[in-house]
PDB file of N, CA and C in Angstrom:
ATOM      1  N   UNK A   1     -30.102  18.324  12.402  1.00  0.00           N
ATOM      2  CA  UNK A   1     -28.959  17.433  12.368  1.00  0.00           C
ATOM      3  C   UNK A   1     -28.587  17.122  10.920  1.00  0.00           C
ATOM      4  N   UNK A   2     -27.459  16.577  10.841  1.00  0.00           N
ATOM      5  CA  UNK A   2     -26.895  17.221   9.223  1.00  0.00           C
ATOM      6  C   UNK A   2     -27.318  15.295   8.468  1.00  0.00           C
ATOM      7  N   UNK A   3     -27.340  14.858   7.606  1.00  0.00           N
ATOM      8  CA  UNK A   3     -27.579  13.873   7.456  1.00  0.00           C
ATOM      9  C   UNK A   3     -25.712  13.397   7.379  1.00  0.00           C
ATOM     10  N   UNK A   4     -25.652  11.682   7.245  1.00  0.00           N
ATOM     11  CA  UNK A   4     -24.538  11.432   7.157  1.00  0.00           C
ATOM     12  C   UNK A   4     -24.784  10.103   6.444  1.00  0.00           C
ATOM     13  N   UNK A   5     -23.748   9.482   6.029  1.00  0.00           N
ATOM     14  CA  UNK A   5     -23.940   8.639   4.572  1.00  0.00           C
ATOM     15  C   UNK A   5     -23.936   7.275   5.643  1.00  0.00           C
ATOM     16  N   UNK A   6     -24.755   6.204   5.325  1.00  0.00           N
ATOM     17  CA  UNK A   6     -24.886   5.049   5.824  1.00  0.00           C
ATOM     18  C   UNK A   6     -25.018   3.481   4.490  1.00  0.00           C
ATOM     19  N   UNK A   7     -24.736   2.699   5.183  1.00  0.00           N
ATOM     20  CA  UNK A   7     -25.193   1.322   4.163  1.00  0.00           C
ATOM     21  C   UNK A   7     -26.540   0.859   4.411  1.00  0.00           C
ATOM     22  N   UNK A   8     -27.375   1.391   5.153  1.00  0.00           N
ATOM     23  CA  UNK A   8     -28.801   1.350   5.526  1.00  0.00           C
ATOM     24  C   UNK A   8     -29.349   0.139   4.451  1.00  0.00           C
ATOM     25  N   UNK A   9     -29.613   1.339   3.471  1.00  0.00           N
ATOM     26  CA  UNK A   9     -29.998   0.665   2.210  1.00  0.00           C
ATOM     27  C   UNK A   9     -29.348  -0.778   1.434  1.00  0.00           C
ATOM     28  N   UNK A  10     -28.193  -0.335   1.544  1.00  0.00           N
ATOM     29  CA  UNK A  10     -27.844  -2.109   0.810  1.00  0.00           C
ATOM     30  C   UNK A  10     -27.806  -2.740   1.929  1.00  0.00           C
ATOM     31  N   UNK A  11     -27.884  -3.025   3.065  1.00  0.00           N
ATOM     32  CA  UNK A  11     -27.787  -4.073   4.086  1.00  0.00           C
ATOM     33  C   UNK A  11     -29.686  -4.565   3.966  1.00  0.00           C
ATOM     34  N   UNK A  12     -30.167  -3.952   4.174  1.00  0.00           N
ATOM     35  CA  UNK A  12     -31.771  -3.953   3.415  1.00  0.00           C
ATOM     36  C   UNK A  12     -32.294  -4.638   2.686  1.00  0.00           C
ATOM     37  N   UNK A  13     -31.200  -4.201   1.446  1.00  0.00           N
ATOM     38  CA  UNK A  13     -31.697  -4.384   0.129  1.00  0.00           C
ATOM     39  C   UNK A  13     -30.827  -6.459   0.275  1.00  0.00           C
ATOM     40  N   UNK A  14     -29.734  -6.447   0.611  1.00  0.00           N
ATOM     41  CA  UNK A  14     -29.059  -7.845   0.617  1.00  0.00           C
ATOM     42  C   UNK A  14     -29.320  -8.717   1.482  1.00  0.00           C
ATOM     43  N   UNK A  15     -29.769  -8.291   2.684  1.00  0.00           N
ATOM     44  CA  UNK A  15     -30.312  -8.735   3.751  1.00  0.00           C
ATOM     45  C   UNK A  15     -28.664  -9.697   3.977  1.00  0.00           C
ATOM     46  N   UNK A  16     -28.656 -10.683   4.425  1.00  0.00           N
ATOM     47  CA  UNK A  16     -27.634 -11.241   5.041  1.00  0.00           C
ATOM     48  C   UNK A  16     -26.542 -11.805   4.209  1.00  0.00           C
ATOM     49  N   UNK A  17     -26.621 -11.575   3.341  1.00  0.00           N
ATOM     50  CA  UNK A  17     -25.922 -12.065   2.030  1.00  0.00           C
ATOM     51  C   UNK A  17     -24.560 -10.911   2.402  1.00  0.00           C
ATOM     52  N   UNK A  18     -23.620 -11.453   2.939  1.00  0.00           N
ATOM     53  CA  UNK A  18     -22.743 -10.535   3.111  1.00  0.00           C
ATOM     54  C   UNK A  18     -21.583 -10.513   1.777  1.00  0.00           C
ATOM     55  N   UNK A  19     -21.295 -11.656   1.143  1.00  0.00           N
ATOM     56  CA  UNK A  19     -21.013 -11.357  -0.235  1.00  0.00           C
ATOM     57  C   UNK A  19     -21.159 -10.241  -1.072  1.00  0.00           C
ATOM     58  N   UNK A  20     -22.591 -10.584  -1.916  1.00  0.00           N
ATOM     59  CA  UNK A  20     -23.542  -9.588  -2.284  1.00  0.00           C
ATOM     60  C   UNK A  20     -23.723  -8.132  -1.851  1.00  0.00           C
ATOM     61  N   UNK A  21     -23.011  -7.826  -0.080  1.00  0.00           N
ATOM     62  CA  UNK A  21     -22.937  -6.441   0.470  1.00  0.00           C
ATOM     63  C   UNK A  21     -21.906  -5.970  -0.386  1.00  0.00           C
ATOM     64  N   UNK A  22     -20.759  -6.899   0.522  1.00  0.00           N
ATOM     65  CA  UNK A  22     -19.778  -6.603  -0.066  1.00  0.00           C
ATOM     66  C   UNK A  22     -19.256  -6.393  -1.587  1.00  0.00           C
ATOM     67  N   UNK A  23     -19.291  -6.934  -2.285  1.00  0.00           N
ATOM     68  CA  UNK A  23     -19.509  -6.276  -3.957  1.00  0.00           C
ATOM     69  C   UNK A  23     -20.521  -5.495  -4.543  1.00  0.00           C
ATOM     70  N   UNK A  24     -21.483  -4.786  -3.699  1.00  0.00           N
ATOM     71  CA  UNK A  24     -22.139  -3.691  -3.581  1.00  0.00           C
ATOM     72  C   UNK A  24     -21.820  -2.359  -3.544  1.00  0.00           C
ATOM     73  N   UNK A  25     -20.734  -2.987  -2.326  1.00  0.00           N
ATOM     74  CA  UNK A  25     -19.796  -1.895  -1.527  1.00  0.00           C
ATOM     75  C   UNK A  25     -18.700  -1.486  -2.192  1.00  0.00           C
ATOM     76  N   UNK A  26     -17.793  -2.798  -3.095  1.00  0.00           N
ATOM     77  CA  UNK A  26     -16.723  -2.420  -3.858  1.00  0.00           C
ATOM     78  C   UNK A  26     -17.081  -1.748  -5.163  1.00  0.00           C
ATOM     79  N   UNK A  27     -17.945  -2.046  -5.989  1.00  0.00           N
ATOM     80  CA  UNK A  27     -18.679  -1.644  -6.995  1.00  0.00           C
ATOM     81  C   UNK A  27     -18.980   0.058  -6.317  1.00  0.00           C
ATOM     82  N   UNK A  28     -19.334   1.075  -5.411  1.00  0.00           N
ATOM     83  CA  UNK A  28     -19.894   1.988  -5.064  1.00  0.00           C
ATOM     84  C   UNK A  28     -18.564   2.881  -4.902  1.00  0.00           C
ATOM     85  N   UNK A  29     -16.986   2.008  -4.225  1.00  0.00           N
ATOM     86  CA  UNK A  29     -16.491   2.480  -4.205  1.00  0.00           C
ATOM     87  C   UNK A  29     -15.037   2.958  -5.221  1.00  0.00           C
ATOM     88  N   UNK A  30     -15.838   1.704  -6.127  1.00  0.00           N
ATOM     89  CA  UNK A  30     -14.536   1.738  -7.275  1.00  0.00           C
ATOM     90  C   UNK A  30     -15.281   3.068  -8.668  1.00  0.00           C
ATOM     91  N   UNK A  31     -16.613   2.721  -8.870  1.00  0.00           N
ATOM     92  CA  UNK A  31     -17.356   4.002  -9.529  1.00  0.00           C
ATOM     93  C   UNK A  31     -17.302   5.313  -9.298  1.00  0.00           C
ATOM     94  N   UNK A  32     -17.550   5.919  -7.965  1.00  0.00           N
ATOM     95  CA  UNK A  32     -17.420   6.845  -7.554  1.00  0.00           C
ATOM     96  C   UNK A  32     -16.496   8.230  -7.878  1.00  0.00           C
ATOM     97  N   UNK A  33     -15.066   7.630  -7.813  1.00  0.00           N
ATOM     98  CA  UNK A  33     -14.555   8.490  -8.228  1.00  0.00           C
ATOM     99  C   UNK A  33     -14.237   8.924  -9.437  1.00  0.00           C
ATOM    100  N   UNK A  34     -14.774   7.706 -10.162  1.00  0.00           N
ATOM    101  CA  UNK A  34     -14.686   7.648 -11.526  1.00  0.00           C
ATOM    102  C   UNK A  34     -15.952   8.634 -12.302  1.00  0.00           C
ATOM    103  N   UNK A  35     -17.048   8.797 -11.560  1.00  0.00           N
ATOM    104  CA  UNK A  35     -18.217   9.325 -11.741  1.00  0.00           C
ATOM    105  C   UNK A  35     -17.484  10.653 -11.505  1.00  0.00           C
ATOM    106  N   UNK A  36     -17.658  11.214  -9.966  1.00  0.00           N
ATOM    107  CA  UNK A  36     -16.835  12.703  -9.996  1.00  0.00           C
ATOM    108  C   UNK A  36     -15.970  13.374 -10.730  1.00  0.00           C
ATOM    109  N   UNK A  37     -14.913  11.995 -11.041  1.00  0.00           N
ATOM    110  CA  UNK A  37     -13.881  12.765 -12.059  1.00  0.00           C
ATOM    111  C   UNK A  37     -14.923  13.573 -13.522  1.00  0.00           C
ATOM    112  N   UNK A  38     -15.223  12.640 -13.795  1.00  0.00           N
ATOM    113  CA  UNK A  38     -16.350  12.710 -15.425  1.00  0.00           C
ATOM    114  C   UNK A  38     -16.994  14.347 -15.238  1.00  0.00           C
ATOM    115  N   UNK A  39     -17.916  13.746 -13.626  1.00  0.00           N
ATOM    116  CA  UNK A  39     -18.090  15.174 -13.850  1.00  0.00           C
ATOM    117  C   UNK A  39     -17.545  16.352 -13.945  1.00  0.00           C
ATOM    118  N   UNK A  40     -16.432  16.757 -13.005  1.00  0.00           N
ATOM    119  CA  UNK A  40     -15.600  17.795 -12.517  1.00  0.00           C
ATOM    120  C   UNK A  40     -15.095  18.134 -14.187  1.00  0.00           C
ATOM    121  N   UNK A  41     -15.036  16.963 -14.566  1.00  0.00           N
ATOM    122  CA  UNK A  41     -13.891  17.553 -16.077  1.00  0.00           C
ATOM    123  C   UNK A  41     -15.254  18.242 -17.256  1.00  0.00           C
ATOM    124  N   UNK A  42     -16.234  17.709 -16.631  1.00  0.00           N
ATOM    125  CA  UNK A  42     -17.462  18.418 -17.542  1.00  0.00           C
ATOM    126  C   UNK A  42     -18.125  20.190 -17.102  1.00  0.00           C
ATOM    127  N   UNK A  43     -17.666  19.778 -15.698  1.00  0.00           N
ATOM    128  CA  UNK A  43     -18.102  21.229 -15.226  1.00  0.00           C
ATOM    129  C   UNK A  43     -17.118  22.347 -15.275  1.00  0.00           C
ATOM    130  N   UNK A  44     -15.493  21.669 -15.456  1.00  0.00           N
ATOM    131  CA  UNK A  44     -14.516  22.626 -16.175  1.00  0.00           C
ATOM    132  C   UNK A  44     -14.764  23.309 -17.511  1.00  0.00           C
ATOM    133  N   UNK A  45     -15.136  22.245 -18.133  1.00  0.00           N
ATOM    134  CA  UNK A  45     -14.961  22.415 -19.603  1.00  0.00           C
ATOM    135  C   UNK A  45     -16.528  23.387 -19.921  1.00  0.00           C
ATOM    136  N   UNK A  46     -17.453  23.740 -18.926  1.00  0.00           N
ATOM    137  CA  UNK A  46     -18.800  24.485 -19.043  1.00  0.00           C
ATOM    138  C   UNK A  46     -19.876  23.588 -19.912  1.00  0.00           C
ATOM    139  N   UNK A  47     -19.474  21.847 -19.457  1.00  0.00           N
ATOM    140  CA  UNK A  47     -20.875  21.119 -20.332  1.00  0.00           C
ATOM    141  C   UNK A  47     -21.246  20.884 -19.293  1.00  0.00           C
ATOM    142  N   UNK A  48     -22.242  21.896 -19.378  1.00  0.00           N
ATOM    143  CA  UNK A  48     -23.573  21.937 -18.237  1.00  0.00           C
ATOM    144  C   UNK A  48     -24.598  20.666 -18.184  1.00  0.00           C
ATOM    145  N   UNK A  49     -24.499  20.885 -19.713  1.00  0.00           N
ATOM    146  CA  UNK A  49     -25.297  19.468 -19.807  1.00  0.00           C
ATOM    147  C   UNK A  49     -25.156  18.108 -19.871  1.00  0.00           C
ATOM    148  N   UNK A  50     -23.867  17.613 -19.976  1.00  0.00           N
ATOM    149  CA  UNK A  50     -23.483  16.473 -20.040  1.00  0.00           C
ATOM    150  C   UNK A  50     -23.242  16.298 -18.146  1.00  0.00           C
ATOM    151  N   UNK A  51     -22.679  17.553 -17.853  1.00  0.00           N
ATOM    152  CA  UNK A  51     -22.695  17.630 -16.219  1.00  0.00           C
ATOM    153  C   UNK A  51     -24.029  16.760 -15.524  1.00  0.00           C
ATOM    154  N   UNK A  52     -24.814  17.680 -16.084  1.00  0.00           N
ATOM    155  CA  UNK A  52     -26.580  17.189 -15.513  1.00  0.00           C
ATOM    156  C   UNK A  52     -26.529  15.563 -15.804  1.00  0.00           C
ATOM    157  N   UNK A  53     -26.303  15.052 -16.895  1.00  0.00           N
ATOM    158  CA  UNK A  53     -26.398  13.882 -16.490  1.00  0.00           C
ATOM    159  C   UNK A  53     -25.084  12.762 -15.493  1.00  0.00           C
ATOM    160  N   UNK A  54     -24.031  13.414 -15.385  1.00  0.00           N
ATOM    161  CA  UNK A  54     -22.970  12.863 -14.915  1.00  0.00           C
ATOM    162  C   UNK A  54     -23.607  13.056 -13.221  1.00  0.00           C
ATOM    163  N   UNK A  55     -24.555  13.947 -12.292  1.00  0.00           N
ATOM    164  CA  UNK A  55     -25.095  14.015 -11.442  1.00  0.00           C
ATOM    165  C   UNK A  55     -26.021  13.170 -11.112  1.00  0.00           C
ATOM    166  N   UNK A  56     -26.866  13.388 -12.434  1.00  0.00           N
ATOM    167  CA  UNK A  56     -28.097  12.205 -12.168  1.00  0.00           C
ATOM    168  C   UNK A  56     -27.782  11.061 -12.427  1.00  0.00           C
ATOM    169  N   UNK A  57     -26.703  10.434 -12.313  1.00  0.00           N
ATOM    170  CA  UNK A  57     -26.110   9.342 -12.167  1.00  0.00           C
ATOM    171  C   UNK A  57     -25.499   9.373 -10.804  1.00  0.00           C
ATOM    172  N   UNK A  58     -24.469  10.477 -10.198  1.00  0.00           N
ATOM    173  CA  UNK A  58     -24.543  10.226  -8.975  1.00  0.00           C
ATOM    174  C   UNK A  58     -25.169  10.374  -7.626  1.00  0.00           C
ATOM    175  N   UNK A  59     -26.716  10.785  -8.116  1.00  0.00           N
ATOM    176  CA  UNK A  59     -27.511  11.000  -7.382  1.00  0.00           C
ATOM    177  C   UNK A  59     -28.084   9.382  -7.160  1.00  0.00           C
ATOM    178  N   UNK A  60     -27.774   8.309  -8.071  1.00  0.00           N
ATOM    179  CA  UNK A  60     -27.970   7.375  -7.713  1.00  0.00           C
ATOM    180  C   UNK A  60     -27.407   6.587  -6.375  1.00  0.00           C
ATOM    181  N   UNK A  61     -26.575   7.383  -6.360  1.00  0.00           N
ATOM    182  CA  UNK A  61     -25.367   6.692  -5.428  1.00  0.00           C
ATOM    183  C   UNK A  61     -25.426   7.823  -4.055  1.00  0.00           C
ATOM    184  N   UNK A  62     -26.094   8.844  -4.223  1.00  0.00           N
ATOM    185  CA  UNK A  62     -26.406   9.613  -2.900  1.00  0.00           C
ATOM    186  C   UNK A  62     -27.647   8.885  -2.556  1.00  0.00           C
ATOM    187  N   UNK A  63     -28.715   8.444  -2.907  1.00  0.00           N
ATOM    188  CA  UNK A  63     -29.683   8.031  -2.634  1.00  0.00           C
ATOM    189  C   UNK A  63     -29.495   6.898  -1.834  1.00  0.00           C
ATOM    190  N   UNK A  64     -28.688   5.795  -2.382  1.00  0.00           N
ATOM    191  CA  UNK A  64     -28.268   4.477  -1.907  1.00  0.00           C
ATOM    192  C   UNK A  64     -27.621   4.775  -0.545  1.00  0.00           C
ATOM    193  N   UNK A  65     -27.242   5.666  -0.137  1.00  0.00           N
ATOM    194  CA  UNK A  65     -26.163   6.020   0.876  1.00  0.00           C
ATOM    195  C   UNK A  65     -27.073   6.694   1.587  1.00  0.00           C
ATOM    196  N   UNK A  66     -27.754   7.073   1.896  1.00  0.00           N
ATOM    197  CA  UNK A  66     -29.019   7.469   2.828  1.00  0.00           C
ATOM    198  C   UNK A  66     -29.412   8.580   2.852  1.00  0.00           C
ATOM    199  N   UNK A  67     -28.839   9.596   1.866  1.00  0.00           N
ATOM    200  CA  UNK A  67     -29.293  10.842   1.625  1.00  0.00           C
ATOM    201  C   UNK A  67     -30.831  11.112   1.309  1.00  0.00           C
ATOM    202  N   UNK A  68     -31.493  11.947   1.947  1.00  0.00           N
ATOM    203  CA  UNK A  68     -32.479  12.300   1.867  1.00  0.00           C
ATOM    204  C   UNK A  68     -32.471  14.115   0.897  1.00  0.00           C
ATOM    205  N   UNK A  69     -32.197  14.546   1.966  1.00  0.00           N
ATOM    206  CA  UNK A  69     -32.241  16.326   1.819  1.00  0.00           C
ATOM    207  C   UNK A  69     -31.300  16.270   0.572  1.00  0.00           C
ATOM    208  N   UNK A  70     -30.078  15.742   0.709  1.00  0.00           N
ATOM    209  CA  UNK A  70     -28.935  16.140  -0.242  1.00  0.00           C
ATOM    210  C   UNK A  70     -29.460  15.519  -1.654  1.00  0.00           C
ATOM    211  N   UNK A  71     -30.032  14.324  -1.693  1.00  0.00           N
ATOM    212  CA  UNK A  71     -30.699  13.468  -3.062  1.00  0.00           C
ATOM    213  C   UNK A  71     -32.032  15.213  -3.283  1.00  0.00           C
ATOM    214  N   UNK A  72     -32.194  15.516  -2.825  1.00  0.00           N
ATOM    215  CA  UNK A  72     -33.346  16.355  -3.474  1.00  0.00           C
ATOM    216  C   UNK A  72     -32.550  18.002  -3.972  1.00  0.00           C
ATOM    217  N   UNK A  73     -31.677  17.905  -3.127  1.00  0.00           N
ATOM    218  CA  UNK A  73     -30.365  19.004  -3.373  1.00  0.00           C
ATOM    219  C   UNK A  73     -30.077  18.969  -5.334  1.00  0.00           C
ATOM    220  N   UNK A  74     -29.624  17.881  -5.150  1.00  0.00           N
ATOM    221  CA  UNK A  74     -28.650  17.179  -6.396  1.00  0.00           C
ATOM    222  C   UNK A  74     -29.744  16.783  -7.395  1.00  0.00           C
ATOM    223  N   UNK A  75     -30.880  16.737  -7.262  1.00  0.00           N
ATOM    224  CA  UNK A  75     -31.953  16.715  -8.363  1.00  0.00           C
ATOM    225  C   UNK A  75     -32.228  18.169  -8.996  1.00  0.00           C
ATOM    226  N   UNK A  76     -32.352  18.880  -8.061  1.00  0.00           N
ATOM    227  CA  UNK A  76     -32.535  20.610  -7.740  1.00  0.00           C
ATOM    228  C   UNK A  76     -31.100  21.246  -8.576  1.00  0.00           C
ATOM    229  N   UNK A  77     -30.069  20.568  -8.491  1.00  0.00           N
ATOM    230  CA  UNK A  77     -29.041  20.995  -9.272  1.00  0.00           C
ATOM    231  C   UNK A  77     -28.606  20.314 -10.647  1.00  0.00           C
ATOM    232  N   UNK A  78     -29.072  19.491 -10.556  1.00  0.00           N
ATOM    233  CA  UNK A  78     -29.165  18.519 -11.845  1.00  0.00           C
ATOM    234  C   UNK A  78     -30.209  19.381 -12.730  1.00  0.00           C
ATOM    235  N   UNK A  79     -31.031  19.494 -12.780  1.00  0.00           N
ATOM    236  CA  UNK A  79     -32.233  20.927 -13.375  1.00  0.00           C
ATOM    237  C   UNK A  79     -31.665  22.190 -13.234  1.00  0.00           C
ATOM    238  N   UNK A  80     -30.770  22.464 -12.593  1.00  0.00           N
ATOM    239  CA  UNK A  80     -30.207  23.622 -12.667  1.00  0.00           C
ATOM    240  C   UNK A  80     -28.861  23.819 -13.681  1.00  0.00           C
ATOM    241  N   UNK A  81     -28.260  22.473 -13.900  1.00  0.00           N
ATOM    242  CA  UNK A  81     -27.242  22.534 -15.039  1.00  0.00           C
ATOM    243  C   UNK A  81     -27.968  22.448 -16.051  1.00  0.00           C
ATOM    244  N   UNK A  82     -28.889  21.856 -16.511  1.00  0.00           N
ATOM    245  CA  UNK A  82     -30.023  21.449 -17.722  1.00  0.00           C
ATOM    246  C   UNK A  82     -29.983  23.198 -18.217  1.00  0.00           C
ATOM    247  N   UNK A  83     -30.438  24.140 -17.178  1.00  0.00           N
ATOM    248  CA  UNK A  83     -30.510  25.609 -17.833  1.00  0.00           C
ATOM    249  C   UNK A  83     -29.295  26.297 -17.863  1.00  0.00           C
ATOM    250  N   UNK A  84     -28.170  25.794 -17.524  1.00  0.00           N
ATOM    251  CA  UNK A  84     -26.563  26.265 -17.515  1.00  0.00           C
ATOM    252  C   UNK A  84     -26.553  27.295 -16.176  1.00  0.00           C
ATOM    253  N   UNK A  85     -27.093  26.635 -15.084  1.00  0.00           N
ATOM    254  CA  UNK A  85     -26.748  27.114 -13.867  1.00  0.00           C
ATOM    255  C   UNK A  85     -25.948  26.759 -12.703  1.00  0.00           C
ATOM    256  N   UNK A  86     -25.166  26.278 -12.113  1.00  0.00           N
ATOM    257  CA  UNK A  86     -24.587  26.405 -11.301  1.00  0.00           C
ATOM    258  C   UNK A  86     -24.920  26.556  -9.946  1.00  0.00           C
ATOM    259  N   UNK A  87     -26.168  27.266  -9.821  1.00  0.00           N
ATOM    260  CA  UNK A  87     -26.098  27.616  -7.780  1.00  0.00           C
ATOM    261  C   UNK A  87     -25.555  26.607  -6.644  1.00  0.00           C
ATOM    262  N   UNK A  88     -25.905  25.350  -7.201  1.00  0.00           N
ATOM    263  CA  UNK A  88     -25.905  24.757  -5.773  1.00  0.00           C
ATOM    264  C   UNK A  88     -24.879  23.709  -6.187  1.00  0.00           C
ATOM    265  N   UNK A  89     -23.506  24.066  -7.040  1.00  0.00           N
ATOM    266  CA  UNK A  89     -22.450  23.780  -7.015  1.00  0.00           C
ATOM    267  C   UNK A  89     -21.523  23.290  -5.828  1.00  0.00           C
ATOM    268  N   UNK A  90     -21.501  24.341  -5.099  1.00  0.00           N
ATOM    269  CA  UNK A  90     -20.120  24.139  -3.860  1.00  0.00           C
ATOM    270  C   UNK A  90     -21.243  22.917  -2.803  1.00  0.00           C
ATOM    271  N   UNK A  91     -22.169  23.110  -2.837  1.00  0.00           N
ATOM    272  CA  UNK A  91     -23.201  22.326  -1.978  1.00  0.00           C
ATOM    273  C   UNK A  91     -23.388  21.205  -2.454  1.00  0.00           C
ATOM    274  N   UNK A  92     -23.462  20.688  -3.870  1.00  0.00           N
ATOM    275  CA  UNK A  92     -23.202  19.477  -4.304  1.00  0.00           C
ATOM    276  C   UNK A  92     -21.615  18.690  -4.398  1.00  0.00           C
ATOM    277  N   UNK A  93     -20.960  19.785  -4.513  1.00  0.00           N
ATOM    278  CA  UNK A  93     -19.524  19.316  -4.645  1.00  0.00           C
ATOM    279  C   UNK A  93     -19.387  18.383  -2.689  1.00  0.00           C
ATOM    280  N   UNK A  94     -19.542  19.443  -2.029  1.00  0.00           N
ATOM    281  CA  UNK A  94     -19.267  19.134  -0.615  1.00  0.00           C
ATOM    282  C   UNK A  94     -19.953  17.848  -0.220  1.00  0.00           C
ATOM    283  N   UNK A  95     -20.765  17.666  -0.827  1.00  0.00           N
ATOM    284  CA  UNK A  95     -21.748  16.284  -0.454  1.00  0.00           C
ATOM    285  C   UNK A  95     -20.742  15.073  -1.468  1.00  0.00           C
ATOM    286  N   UNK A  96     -19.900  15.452  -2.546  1.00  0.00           N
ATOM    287  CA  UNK A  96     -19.465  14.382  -3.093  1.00  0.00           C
ATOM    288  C   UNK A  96     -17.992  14.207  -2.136  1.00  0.00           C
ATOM    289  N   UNK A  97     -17.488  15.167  -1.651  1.00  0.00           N
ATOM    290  CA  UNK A  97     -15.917  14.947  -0.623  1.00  0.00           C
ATOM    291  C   UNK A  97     -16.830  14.330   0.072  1.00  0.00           C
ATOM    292  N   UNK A  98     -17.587  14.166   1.010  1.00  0.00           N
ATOM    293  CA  UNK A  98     -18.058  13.904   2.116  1.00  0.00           C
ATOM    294  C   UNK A  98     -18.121  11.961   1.925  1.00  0.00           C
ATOM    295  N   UNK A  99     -18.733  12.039   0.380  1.00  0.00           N
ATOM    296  CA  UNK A  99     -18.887  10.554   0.191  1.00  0.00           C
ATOM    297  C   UNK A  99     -18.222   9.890   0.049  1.00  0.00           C
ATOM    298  N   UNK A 100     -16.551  10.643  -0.578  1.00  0.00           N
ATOM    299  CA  UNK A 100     -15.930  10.320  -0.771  1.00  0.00           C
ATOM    300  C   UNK A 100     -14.859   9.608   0.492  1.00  0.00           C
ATOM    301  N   UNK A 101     -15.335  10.775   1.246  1.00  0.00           N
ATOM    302  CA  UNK A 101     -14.929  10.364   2.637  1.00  0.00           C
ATOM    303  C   UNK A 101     -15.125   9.152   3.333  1.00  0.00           C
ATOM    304  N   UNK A 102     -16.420   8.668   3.473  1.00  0.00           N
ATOM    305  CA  UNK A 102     -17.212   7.666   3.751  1.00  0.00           C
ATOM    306  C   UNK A 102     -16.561   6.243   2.734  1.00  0.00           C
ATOM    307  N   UNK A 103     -16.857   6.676   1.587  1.00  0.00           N
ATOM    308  CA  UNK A 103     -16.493   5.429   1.053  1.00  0.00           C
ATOM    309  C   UNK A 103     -14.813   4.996   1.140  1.00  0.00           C
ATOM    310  N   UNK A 104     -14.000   5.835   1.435  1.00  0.00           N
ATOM    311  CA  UNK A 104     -12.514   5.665   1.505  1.00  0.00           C
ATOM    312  C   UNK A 104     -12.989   5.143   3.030  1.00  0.00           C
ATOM    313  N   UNK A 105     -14.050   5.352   4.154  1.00  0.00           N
ATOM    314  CA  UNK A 105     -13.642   4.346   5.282  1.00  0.00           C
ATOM    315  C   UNK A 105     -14.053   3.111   4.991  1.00  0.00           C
ATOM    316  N   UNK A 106     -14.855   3.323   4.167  1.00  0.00           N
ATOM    317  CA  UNK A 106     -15.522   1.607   4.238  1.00  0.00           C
ATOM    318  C   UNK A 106     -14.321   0.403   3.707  1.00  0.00           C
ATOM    319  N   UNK A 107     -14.022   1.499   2.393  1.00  0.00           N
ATOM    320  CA  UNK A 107     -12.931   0.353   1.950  1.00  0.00           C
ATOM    321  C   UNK A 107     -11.991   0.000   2.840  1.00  0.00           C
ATOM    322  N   UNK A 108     -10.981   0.636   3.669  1.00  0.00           N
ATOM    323  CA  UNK A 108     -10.073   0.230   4.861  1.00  0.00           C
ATOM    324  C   UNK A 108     -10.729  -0.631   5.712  1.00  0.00           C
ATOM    325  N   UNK A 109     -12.176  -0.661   5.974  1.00  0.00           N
ATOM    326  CA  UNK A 109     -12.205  -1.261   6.846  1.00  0.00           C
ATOM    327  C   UNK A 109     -13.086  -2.827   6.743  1.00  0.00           C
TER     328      UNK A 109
END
């Protein structure tokens, strides 16, 4: 079964403090694209390495979201830009639409 992005973790982590969720939540969703952009314009431009860290920053934010498999994906590719590689590109990219996805419902709703 494929994993899928949840608030698991910050409902957890805030416990009933629905405030505190909530500017958790806006904070995750106002960064985000701001993070992707950074990267995408780093992985145009072939800085592999500034890439690697623009990941391991949003691997922070796959983790928080309940990724398991995909957080070990995006570590695995984060070490793979470090040597100017690429493989698991389209597989990390797809995990960031996906979040992106997720976090565009949360905000509507």
């Amino acid at each position: 079964m494929k994993e899928q992005p949840n608030i698991d973790y910050i409902v957890k982590l805030v416990g009933y403090d629905n405030e505190l969720k909530a500017r958790l939540i806006d904070l995750l969703v106002t960064e985000f694209p701001n993070d992707v952009e950074t990267y995408k314009k780093n992985i145009n431009l072939d800085n592999y390495k500034l890439a690697a860290e623009n990941v391991h920053k949003l691997n922070h934010k796959v983790a928080i979201l309940g990724y398991e498999k995909e957080y070990a994906m995006a570590q695995e590719y984060e070490q793979q830009l470090k040597e100017d590689l690429v493989i698991n590109k389209e597989q990390f990219e797809a995990l960031l639409s996906n979040i992106q996805i997720f976090l565009n419902h949360l905000q509507n709703n």
